[in-house]
C-alpha atoms as a PDB file:
ATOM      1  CA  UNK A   1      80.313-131.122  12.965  1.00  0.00           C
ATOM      2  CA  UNK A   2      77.791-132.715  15.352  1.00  0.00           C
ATOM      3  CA  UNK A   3      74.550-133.756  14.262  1.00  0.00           C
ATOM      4  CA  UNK A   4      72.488-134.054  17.044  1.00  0.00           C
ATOM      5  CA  UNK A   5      70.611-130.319  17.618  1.00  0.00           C
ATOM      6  CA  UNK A   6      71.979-129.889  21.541  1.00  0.00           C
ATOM      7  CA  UNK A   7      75.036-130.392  20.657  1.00  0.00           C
ATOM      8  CA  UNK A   8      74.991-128.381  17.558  1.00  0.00           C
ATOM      9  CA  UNK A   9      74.046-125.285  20.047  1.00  0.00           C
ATOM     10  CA  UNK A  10      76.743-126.369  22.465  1.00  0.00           C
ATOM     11  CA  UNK A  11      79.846-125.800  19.460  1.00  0.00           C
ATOM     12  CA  UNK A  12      78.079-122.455  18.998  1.00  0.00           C
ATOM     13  CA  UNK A  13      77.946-121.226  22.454  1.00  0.00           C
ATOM     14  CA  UNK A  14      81.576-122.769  23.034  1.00  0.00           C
ATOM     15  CA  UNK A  15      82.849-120.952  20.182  1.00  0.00           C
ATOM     16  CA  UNK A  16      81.285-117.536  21.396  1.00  0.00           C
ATOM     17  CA  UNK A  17      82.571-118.193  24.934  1.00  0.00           C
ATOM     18  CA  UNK A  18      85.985-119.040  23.346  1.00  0.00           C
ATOM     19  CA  UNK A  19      85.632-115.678  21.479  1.00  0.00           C
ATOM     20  CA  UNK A  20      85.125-113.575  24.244  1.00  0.00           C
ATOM     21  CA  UNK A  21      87.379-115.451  26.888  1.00  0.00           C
ATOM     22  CA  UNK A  22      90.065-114.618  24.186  1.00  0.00           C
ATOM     23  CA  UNK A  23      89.614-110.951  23.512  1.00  0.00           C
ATOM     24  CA  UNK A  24      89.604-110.587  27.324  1.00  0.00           C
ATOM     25  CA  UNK A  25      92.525-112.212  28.294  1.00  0.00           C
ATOM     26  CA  UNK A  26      93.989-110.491  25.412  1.00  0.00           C
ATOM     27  CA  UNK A  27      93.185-106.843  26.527  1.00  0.00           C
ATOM     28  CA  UNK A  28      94.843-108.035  29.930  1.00  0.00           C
ATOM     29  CA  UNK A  29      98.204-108.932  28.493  1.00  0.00           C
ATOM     30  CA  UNK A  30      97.776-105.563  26.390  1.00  0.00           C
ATOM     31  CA  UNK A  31      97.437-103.552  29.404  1.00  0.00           C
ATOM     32  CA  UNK A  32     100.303-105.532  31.496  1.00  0.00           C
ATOM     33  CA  UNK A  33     102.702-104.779  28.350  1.00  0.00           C
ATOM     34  CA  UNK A  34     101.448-101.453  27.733  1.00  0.00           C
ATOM     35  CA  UNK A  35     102.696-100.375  31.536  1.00  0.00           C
ATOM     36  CA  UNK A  36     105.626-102.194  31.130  1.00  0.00           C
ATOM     37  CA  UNK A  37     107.061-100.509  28.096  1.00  0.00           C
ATOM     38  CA  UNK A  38     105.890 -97.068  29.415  1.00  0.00           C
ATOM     39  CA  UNK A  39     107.949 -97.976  33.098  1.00  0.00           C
ATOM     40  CA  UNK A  40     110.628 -99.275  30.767  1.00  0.00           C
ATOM     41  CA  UNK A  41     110.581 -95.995  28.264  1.00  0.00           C
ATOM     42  CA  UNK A  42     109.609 -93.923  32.049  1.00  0.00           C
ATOM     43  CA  UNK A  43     106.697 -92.405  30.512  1.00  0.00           C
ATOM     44  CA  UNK A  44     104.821 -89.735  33.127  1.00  0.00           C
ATOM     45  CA  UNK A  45     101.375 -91.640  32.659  1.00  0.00           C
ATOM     46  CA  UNK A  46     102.796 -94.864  33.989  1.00  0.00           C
ATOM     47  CA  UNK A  47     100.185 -94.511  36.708  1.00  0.00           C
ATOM     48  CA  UNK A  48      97.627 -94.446  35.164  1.00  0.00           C
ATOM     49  CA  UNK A  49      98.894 -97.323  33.306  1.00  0.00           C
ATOM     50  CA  UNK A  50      99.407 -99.384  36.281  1.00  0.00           C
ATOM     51  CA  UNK A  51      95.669 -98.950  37.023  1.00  0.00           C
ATOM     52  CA  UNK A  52      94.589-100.022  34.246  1.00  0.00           C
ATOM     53  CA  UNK A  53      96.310-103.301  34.016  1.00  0.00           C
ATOM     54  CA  UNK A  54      95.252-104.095  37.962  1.00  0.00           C
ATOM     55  CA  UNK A  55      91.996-103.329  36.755  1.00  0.00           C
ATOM     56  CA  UNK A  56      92.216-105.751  33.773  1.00  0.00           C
ATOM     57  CA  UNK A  57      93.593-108.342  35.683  1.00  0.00           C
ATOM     58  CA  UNK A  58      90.447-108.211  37.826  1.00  0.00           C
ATOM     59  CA  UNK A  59      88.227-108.639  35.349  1.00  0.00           C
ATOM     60  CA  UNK A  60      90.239-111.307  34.238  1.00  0.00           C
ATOM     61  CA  UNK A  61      90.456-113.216  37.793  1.00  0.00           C
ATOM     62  CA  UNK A  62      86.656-112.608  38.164  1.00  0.00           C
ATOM     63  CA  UNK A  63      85.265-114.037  34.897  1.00  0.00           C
ATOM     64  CA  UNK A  64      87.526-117.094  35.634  1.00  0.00           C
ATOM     65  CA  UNK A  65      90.014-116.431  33.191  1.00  0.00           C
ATOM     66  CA  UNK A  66      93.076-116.799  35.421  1.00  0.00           C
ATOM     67  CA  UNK A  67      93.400-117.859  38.788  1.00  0.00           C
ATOM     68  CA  UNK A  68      93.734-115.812  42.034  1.00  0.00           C
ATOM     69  CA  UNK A  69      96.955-116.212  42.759  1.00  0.00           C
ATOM     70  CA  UNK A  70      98.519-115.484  39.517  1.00  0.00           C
ATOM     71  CA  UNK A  71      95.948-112.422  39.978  1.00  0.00           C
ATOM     72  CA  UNK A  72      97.681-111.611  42.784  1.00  0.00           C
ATOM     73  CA  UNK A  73     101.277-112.699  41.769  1.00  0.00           C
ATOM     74  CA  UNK A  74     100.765-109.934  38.288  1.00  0.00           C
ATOM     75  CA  UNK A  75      99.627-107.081  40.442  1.00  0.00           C
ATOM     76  CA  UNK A  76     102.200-107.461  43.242  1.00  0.00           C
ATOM     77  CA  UNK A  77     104.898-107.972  40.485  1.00  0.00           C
ATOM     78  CA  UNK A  78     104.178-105.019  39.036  1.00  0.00           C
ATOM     79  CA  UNK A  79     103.253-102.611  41.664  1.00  0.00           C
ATOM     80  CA  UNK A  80     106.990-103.257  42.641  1.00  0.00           C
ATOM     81  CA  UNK A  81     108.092-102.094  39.481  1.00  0.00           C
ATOM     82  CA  UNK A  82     105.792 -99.122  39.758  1.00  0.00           C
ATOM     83  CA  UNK A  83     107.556 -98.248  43.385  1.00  0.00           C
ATOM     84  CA  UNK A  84     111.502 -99.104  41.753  1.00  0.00           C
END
């Protein structure tokens, strides 16, 4: 643990961040599997699905939490699947 006070506030904003980068990228992969297993399964709200995940992968892409081009790689990937 650091002593000196800056750096004492930088652990607990990194640890926040680190928090809430997590849950985020989490709820992405969550949404990417969910649409999977209901294309998989051919569920009728796979749509809907679909949207979701694009829409997760988004937010992801904008907050920094992937890169564009796997951004782009995810959503073309699976709106293939959607159209097979």
């Amino acid at each position: 643990m650091p002593i000196i006070k800056s750096a004492i506030k930088r652990v607990k904003t990194t640890e926040k961040a680190n928090a809430k980068n997590s849950s985020q990228l989490s709820k992405m992969r969550t949404a990417v599997k969910k649409f999977e297993k209901a294309k998989t399964a051919g569920a009728d709200n796979v749509e809907q699905l679909f949207n979701e995940a694009v829409s997760a992968i988004d937010k992801a892409q904008s907050k920094g939490l992937i890169k564009a081009n796997k951004a782009a790689r995810d959503k073309s990937r699976m709106a293939d699947r959607l159209a097979k």
